[in-house]
C-alpha atoms as a PDB file:
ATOM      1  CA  UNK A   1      -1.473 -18.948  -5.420  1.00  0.00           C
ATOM      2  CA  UNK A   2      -3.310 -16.662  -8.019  1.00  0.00           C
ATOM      3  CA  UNK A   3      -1.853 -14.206 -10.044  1.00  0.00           C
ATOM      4  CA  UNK A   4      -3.869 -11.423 -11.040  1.00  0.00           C
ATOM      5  CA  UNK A   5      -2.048 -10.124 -13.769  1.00  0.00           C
ATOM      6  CA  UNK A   6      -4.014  -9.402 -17.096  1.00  0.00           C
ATOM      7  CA  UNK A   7      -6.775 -11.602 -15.149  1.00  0.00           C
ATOM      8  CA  UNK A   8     -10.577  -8.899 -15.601  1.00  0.00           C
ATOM      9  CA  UNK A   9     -12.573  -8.058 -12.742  1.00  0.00           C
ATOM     10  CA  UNK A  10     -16.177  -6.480 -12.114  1.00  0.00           C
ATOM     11  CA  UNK A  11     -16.461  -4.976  -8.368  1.00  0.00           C
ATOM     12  CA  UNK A  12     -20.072  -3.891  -7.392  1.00  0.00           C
ATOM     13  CA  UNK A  13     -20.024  -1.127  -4.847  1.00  0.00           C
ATOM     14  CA  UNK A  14     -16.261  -0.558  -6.198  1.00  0.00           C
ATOM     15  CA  UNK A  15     -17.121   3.879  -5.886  1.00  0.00           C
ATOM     16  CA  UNK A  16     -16.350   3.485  -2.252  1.00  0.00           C
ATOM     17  CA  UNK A  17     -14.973   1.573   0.838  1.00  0.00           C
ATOM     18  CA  UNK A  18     -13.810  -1.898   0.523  1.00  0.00           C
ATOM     19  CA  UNK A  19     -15.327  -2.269  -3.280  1.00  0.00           C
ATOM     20  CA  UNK A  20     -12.932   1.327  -4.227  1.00  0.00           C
ATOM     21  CA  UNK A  21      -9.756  -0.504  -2.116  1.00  0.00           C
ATOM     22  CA  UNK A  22     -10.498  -3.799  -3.611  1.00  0.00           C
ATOM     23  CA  UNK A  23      -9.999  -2.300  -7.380  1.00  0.00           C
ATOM     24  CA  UNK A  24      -7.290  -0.294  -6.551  1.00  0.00           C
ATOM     25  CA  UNK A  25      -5.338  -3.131  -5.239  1.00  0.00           C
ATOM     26  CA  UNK A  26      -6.929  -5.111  -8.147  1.00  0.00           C
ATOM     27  CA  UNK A  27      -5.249  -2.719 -10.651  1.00  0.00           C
ATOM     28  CA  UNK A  28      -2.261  -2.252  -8.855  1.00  0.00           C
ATOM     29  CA  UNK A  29      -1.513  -6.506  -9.265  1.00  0.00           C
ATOM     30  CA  UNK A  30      -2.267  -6.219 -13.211  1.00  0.00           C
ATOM     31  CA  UNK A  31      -6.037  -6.627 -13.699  1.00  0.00           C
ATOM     32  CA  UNK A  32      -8.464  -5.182 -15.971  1.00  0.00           C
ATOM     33  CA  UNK A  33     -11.714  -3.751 -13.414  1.00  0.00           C
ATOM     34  CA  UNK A  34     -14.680  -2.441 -14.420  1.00  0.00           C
ATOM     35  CA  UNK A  35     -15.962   0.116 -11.127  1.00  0.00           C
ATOM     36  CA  UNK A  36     -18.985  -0.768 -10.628  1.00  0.00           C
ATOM     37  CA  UNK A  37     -21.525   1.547  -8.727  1.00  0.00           C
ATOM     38  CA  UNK A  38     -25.168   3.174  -8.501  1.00  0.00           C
ATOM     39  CA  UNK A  39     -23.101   6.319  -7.920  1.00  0.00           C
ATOM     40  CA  UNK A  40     -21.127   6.727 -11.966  1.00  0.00           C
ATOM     41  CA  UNK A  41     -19.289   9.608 -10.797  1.00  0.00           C
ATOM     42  CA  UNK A  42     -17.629   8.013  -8.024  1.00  0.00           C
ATOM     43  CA  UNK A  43     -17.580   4.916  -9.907  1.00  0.00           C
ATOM     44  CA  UNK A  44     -15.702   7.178 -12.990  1.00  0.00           C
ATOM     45  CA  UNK A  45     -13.790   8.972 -10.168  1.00  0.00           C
ATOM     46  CA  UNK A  46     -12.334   5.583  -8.966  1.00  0.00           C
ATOM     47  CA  UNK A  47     -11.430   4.461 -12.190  1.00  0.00           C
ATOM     48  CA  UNK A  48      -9.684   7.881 -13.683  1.00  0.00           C
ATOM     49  CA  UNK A  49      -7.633   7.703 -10.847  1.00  0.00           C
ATOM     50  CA  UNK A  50      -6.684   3.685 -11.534  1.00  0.00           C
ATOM     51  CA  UNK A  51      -5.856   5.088 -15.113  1.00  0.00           C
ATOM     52  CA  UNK A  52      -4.302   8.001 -14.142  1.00  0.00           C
ATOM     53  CA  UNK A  53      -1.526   5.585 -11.591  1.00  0.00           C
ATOM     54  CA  UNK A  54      -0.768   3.522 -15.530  1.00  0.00           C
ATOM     55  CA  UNK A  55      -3.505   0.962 -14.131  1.00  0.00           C
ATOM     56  CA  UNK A  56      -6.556  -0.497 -16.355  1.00  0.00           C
ATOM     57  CA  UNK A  57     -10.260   0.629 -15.209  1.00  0.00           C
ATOM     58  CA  UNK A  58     -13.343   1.233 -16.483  1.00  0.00           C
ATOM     59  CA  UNK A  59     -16.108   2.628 -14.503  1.00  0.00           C
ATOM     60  CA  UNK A  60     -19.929   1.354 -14.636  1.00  0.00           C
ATOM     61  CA  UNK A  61     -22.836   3.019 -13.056  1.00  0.00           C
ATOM     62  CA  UNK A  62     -25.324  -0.269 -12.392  1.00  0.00           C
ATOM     63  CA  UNK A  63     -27.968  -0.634  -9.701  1.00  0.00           C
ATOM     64  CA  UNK A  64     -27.555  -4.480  -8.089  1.00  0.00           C
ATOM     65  CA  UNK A  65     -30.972  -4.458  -7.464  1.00  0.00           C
ATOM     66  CA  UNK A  66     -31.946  -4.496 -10.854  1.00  0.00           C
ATOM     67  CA  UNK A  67     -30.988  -7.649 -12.458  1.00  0.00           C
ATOM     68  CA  UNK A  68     -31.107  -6.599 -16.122  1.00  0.00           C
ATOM     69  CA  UNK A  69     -28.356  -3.924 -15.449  1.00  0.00           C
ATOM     70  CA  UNK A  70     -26.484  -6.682 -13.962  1.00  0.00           C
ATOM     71  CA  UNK A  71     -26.698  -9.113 -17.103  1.00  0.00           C
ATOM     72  CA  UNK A  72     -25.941  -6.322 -19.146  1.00  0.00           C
ATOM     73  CA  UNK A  73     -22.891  -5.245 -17.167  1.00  0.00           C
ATOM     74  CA  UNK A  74     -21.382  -8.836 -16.697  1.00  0.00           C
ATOM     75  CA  UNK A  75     -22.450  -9.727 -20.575  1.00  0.00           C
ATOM     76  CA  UNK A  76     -20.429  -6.802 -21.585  1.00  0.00           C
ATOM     77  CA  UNK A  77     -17.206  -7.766 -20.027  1.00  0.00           C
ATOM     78  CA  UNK A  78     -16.674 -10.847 -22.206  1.00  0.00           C
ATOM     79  CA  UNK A  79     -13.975 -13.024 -20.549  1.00  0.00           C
ATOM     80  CA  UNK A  80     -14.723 -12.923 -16.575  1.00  0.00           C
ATOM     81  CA  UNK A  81     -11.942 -13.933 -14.203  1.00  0.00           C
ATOM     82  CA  UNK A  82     -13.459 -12.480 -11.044  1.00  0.00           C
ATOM     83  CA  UNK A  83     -16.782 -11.073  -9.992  1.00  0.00           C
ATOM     84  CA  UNK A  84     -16.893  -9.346  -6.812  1.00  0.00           C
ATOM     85  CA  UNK A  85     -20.320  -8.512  -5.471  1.00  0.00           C
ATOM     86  CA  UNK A  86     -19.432  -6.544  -2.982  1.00  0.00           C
ATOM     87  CA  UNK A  87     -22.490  -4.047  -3.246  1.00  0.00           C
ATOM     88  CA  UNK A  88     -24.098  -3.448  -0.159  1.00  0.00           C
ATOM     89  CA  UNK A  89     -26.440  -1.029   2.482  1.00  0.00           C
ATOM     90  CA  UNK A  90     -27.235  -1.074   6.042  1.00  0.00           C
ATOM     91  CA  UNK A  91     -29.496   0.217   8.476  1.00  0.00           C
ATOM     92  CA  UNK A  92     -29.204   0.443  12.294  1.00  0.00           C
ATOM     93  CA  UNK A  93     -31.808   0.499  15.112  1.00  0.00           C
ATOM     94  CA  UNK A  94     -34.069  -2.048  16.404  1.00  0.00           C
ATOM     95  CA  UNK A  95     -36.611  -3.877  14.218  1.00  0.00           C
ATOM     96  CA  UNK A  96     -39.676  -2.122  16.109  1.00  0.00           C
ATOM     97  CA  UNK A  97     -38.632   0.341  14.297  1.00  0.00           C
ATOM     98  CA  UNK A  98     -37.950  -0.703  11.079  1.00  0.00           C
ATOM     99  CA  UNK A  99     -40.433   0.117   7.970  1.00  0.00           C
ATOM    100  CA  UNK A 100     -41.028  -2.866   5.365  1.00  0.00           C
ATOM    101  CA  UNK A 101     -39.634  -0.354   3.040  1.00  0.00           C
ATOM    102  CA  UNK A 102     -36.568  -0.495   4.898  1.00  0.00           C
ATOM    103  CA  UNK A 103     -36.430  -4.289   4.587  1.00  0.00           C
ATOM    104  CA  UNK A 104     -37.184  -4.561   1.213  1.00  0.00           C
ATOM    105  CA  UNK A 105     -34.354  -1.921   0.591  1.00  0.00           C
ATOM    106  CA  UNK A 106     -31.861  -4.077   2.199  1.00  0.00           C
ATOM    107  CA  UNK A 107     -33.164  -7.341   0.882  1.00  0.00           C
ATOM    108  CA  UNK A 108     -32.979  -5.746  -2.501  1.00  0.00           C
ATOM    109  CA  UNK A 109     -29.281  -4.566  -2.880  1.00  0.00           C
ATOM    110  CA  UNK A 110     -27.860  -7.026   0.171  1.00  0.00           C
ATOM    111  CA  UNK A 111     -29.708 -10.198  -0.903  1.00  0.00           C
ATOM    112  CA  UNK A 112     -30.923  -9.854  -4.848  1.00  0.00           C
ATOM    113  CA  UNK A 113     -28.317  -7.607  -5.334  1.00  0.00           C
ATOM    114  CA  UNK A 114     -25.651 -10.817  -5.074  1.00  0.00           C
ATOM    115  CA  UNK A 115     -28.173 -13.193  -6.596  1.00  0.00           C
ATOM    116  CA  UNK A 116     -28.091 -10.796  -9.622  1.00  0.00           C
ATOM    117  CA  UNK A 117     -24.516 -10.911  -9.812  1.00  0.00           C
ATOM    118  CA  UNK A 118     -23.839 -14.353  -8.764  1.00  0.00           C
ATOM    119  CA  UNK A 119     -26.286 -15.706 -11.698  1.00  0.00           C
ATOM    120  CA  UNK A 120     -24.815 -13.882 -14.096  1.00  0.00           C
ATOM    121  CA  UNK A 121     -21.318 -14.097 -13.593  1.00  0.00           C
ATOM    122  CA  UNK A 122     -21.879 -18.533 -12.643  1.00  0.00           C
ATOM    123  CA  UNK A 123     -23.428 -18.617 -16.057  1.00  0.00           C
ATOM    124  CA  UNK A 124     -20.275 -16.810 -17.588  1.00  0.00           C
ATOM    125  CA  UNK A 125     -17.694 -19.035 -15.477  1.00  0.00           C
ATOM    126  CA  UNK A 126     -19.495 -21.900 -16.641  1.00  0.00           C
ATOM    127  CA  UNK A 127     -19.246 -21.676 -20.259  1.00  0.00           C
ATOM    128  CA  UNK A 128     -15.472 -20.730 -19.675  1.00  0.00           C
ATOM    129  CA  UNK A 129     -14.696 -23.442 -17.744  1.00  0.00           C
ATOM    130  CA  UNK A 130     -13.062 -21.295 -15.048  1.00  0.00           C
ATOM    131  CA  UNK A 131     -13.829 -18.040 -12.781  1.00  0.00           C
ATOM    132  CA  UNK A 132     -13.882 -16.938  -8.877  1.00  0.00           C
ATOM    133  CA  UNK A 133     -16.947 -15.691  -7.780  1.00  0.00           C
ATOM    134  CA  UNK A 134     -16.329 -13.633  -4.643  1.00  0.00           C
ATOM    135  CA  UNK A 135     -19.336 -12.545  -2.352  1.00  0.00           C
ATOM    136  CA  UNK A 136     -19.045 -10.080   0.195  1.00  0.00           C
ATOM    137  CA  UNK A 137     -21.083 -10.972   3.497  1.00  0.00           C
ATOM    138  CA  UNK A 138     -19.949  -9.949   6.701  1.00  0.00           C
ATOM    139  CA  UNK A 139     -19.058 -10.886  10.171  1.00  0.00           C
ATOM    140  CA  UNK A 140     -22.670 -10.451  10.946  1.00  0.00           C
ATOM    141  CA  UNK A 141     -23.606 -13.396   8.195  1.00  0.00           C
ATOM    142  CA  UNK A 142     -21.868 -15.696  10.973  1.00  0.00           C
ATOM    143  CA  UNK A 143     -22.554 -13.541  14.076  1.00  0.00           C
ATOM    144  CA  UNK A 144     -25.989 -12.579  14.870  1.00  0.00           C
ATOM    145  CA  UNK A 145     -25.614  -8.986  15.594  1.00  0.00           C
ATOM    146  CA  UNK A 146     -28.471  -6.645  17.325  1.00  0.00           C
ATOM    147  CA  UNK A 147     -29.845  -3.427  16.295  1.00  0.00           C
ATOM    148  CA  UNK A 148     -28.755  -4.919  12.259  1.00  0.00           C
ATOM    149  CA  UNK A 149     -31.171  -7.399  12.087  1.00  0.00           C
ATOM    150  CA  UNK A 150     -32.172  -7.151   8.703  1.00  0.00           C
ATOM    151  CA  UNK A 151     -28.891  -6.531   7.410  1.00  0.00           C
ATOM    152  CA  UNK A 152     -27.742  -9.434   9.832  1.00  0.00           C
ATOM    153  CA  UNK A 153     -30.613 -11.694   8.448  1.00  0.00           C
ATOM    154  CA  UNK A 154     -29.211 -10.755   4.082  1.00  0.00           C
ATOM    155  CA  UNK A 155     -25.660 -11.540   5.344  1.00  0.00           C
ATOM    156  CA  UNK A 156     -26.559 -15.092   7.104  1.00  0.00           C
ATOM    157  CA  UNK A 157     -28.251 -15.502   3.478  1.00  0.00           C
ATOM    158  CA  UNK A 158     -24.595 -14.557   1.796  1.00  0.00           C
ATOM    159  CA  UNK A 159     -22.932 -16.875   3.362  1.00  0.00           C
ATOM    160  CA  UNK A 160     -25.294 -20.070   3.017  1.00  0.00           C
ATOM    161  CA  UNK A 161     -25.264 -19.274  -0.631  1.00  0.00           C
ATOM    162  CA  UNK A 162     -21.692 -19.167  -1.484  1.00  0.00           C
ATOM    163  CA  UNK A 163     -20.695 -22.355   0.769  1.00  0.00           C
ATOM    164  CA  UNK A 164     -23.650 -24.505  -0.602  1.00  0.00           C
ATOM    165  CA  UNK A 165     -22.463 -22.975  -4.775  1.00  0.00           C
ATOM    166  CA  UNK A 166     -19.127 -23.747  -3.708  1.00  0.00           C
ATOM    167  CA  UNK A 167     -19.855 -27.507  -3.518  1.00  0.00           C
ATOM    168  CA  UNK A 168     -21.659 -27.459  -6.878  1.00  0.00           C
ATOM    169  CA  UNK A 169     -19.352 -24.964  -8.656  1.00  0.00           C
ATOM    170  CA  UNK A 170     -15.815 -27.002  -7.541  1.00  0.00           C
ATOM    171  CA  UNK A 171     -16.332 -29.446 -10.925  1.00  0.00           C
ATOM    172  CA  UNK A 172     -17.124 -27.434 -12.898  1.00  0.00           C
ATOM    173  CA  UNK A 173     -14.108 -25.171 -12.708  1.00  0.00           C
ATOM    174  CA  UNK A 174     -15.682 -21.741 -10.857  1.00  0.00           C
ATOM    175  CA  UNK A 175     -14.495 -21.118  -7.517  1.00  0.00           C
ATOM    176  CA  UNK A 176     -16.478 -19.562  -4.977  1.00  0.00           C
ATOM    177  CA  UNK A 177     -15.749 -17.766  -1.640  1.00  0.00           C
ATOM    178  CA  UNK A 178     -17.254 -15.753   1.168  1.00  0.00           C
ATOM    179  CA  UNK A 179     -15.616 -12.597   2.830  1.00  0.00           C
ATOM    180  CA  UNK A 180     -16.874 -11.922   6.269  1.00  0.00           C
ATOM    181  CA  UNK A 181     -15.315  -8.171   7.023  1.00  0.00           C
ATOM    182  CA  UNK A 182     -15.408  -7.268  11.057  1.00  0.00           C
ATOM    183  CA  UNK A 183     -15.330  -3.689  11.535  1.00  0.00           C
ATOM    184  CA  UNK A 184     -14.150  -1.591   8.886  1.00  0.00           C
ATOM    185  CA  UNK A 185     -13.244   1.999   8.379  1.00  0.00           C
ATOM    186  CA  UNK A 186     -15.147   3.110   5.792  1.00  0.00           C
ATOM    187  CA  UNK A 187     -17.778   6.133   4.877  1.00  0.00           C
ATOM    188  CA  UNK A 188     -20.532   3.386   5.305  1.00  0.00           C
ATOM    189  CA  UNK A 189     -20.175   3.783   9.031  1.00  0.00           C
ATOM    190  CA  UNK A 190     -20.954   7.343   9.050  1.00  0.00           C
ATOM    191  CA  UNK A 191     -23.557   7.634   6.303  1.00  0.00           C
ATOM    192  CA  UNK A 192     -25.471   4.444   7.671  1.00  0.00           C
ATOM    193  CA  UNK A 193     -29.181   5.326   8.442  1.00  0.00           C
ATOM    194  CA  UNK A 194     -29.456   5.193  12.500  1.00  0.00           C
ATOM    195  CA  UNK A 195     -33.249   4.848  13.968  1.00  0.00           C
ATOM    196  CA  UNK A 196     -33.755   7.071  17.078  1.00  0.00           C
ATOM    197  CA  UNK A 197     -30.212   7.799  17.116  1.00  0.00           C
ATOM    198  CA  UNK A 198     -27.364   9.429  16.147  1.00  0.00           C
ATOM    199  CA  UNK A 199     -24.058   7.624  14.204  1.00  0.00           C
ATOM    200  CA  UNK A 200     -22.007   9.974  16.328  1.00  0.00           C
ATOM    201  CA  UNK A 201     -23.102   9.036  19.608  1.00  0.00           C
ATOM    202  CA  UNK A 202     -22.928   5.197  18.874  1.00  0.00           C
ATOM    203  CA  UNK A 203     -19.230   5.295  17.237  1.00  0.00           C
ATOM    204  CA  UNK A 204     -17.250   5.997  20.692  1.00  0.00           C
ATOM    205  CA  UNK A 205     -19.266   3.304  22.136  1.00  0.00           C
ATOM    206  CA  UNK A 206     -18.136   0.411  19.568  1.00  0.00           C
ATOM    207  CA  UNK A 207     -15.648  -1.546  21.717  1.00  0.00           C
ATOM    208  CA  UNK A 208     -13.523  -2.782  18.409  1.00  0.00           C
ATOM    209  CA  UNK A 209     -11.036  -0.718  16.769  1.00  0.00           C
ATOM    210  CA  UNK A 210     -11.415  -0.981  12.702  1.00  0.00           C
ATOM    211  CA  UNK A 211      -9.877  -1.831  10.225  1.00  0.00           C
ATOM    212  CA  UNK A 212      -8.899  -0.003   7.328  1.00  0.00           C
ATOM    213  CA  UNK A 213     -10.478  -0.403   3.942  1.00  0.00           C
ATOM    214  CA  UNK A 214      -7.136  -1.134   2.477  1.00  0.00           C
ATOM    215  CA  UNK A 215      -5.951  -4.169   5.225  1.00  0.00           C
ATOM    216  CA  UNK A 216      -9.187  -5.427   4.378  1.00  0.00           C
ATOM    217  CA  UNK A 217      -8.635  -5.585   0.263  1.00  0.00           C
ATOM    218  CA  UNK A 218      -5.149  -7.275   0.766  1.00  0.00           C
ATOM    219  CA  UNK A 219      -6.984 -10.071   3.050  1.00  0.00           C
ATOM    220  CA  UNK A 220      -9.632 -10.375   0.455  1.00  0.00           C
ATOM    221  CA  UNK A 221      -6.811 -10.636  -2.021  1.00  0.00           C
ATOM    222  CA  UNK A 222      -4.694 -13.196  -0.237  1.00  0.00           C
ATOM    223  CA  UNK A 223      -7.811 -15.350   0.745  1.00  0.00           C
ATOM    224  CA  UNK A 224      -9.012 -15.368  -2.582  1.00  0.00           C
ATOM    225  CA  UNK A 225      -5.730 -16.189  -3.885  1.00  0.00           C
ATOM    226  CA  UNK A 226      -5.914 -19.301  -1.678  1.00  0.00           C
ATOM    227  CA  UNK A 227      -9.047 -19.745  -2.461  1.00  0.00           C
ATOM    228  CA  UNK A 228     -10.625 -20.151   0.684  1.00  0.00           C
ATOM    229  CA  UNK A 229     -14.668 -20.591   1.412  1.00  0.00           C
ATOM    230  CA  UNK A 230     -14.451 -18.106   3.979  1.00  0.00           C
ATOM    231  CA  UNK A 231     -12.265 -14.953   4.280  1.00  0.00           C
ATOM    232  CA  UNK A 232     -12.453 -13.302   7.465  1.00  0.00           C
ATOM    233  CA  UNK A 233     -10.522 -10.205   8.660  1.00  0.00           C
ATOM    234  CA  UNK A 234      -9.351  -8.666  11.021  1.00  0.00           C
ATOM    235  CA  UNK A 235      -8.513 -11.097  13.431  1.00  0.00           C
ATOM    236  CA  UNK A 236     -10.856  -9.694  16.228  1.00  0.00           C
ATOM    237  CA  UNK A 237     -13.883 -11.236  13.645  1.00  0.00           C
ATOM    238  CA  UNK A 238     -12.299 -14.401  13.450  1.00  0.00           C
ATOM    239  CA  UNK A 239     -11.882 -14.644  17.454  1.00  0.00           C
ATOM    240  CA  UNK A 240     -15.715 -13.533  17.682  1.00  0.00           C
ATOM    241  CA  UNK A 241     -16.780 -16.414  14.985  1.00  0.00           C
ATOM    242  CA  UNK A 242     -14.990 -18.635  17.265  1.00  0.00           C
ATOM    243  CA  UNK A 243     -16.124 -17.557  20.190  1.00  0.00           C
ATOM    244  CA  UNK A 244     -20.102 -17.777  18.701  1.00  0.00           C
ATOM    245  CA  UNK A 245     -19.634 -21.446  17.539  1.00  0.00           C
ATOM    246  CA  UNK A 246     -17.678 -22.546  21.008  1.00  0.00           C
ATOM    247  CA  UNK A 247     -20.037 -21.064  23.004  1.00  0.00           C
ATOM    248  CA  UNK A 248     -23.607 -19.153  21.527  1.00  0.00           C
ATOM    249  CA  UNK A 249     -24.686 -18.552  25.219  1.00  0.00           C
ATOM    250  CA  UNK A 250     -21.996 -16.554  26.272  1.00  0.00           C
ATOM    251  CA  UNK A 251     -21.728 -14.458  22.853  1.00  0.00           C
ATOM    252  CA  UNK A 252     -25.368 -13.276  23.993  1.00  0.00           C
ATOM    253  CA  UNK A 253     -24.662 -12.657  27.241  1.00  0.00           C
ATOM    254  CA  UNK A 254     -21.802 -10.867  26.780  1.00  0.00           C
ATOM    255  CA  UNK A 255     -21.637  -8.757  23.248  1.00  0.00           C
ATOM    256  CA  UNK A 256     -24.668  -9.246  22.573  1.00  0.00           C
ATOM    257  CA  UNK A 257     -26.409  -7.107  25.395  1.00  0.00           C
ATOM    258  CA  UNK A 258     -23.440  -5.127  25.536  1.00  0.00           C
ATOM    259  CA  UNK A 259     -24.544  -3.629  21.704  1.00  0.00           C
ATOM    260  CA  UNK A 260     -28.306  -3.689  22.953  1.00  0.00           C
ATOM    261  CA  UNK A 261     -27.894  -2.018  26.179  1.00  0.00           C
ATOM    262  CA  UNK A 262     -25.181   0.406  24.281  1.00  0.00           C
ATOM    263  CA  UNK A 263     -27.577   1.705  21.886  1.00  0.00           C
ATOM    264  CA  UNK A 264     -30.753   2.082  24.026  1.00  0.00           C
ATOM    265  CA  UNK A 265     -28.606   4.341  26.260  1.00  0.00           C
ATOM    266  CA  UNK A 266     -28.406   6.941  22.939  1.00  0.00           C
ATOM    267  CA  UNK A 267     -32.205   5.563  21.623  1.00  0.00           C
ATOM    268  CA  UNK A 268     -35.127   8.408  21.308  1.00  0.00           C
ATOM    269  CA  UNK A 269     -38.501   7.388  22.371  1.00  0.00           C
ATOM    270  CA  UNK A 270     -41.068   9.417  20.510  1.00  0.00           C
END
């Protein structure tokens, strides 16, 4: 098992959600994080308040999608124990009505947003002989999930990556795993861009209860302590993974026209 203690830590999307719980918890074991986030105040708000509780955090305002702020930010951290690209953005509705703008948005932070971070930080664990990269996908990178197919498509991409790097990583000392989060309570559900609907008519109608922000960091934690390929939490997402690879028919029969049908019932035509 790992021990975090003195161990340093980069978190991308660490202002908010699961990245903000993840360097808390981080902190709160012994580790030195660096907050990162496109949003600095947040980002500086999450680390004061690590400080302020005797932990160790700096804060970093960094856009994934741009790969030279991503060098510069893992470059600057020197030693690198873990790198968490966690950074991440969704949009729901159907793809007829999706924009290209809208997929190249999602493509950029989802997809090129953990490239970025994975190069960098694999070329750091490399010369050290050591390091855990950590990549956070979702239950949708092993789920196919309607009305998120682009974000469904970047997430499927997550998770090929980090198995295949995890193979060709092993000898040469970096460690690489996967997290696959079901549904989690975080701001990201509200403030997620719905097409021809409303967030607020589509949350009563999700038939999972989620998982908080903070379970989800201590299952990161523990999985990555074990170093598992894939860490998947709560337990309703592993029981849907299951489900998908015993049977693909009857996930689309069942949830999956469940979440169709669901959301066309609250969809605007023009």
């Amino acid at each position: 098992m790992t021990d975090f203690r003195d161990k340093t830590a980069i978190v991308t999307g660490g202002a908010s959600g699961i990245g903000r719980a993840l360097c808390r918890e981080l902190a709160r074991r012994g580790a030195m994080v660096t907050v990162a986030d496109i949003n600095g105040a947040g980002a500086q708000e999450v680390a004061a308040s690590i400080t302020a509780q005797g932990g160790r955090a700096v804060a970093a305002q960094v856009d994934v999608a741009n790969e030279r702020e991503v060098v510069d930010l893992v470059n600057a951290a020197g030693r690198l124990d873990y790198m968490f690209n966690n950074a991440g953005v969704c949009i729901q509705g159907e793809m007829r009505d999706m924009t290209m703008e809208m997929w190249r948005r999602i493509v950029g932070v989802n997809q090129w947003g953990v490239i970025h971070g994975a190069m960098a930080a694999y070329a750091v664990m490399r010369r050290q002989g050591f390091g855990h990269l950590v990549n956070t996908a979702s239950a949708a990178g092993l789920i196919p999930i309607p009305t998120q197919s682009a974000y469904t498509m970047t997430k499927h991409a997550i998770v090929g990556m980090s198995l295949a790097l995890r193979m060709e990583a092993a000898a040469l000392g970096v460690r690489v795993s996967v997290v696959c989060p079901g549904l989690v309570d975080t701001n990201m559900i509200r403030t997620t861009p719905v097409l021809r609907a409303r967030m607020e008519d589509i949350e009563p109608r999700i038939p999972l209860r989620m998982f908080s922000a903070e379970a989800m960091a201590a299952a990161v934690l523990r999985g990555v302590s074990a170093n598992r390929a894939i860490i998947i939490a709560p337990a309703s997402a592993r029981l849907l993974w299951w489900i998908y690879r015993l049977s693909p028919g009857l996930m689309e029969r069942t949830l999956g026209r469940k979440v169709v049908s669901s959301f066309r019932a609250v969809r605007k035509e023009d």
